[in-house]
C-alpha atoms as a PDB file:
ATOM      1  CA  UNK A   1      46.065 138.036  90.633  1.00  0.00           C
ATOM      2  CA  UNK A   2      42.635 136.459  89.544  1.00  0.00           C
ATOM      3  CA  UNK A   3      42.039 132.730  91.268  1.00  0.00           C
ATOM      4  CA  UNK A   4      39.158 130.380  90.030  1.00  0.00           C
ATOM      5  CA  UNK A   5      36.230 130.399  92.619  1.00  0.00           C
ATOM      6  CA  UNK A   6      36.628 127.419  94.820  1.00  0.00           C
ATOM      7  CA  UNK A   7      40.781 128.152  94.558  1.00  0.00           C
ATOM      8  CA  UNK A   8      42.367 128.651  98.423  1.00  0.00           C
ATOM      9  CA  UNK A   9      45.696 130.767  98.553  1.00  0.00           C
ATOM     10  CA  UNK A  10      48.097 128.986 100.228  1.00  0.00           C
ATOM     11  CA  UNK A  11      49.673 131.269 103.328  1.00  0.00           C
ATOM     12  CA  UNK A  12      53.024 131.766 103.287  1.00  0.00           C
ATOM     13  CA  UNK A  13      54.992 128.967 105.506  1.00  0.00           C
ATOM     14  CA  UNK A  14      56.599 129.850 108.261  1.00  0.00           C
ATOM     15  CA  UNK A  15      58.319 126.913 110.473  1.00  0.00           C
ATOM     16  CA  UNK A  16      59.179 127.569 114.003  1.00  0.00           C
ATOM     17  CA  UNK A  17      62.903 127.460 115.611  1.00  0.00           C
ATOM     18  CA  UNK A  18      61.898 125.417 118.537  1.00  0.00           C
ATOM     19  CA  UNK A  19      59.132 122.793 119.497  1.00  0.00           C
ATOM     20  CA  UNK A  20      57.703 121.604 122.323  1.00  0.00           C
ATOM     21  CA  UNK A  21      56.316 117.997 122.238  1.00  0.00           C
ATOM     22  CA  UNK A  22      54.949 117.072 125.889  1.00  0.00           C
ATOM     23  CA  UNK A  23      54.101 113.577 126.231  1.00  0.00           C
ATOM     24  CA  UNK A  24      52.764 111.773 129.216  1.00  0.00           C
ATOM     25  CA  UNK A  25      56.199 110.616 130.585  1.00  0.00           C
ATOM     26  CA  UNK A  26      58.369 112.903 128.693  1.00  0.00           C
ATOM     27  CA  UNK A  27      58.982 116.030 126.778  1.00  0.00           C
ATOM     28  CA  UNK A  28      60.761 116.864 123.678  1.00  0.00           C
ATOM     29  CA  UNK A  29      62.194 119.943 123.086  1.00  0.00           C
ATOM     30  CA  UNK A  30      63.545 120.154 119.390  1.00  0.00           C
ATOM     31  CA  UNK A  31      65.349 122.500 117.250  1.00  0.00           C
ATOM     32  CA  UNK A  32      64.335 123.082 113.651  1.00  0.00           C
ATOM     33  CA  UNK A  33      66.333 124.481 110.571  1.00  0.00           C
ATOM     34  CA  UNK A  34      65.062 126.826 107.742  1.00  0.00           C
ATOM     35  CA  UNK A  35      63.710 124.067 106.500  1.00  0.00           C
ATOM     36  CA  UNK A  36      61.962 122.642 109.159  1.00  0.00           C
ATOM     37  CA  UNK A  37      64.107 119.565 109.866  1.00  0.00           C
ATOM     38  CA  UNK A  38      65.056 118.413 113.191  1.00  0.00           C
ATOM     39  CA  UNK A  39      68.738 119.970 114.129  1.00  0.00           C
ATOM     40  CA  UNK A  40      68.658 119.141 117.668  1.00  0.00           C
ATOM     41  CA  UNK A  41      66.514 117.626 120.392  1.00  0.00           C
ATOM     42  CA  UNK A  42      66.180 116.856 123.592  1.00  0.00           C
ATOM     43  CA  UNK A  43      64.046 114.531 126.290  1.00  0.00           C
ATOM     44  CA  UNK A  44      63.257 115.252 129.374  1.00  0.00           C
ATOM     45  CA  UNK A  45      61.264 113.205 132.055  1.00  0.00           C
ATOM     46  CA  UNK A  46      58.567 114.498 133.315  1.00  0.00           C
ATOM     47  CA  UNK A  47      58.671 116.761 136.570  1.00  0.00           C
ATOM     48  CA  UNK A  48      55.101 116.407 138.155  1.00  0.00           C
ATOM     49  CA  UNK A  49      56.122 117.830 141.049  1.00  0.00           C
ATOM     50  CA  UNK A  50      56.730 120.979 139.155  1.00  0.00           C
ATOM     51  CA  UNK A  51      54.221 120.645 137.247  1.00  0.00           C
ATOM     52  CA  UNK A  52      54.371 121.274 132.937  1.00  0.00           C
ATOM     53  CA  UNK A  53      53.956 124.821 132.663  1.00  0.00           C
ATOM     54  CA  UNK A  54      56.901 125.680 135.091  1.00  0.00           C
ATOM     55  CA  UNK A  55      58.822 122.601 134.041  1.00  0.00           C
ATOM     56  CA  UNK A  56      58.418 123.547 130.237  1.00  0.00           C
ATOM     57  CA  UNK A  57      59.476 127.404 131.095  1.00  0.00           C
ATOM     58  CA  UNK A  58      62.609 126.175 132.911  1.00  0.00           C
ATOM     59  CA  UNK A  59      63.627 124.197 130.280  1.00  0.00           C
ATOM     60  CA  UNK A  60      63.211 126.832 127.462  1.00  0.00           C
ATOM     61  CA  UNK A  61      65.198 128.914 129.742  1.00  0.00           C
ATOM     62  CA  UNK A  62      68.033 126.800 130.690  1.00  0.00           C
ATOM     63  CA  UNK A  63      68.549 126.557 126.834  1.00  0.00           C
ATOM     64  CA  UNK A  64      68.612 130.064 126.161  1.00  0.00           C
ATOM     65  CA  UNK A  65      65.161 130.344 124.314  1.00  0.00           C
ATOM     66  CA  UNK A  66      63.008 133.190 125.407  1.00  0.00           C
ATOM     67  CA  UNK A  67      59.658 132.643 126.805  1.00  0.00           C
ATOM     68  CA  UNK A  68      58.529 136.107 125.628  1.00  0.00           C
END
């Protein structure tokens, strides 16, 4: 396929099962379908004690997404 100098290729789309939003009080975990809409989500207050990176992997786990 020839493009016109200056074209960009788009890259194909891929949209992620599961986000992460961590906000300053709270954080999001959210389930997306095929086509990128929210399915599912849930909010969680924040565990400083914890701390976000051990919070975040506890919560991934306790809803059965891998960390991997």
């Amino acid at each position: 396929m020839k493009r016109d100098e200056g074209e960009l290729l788009a890259a194909p789309r891929t949209t992620p099962a599961v986000v992460v939003d961590i906000g300053s009080t709270q954080v999001k975990i959210a389930r997306l379908d095929r086509n990128g809409a929210i399915e599912s989500q849930a909010l969680h207050p924040r565990d400083f004690d914890a701390g976000i990176a051990r919070q975040v992997e506890s919560l991934l786990e306790r809803g059965g997404i891998s960390i991997d």
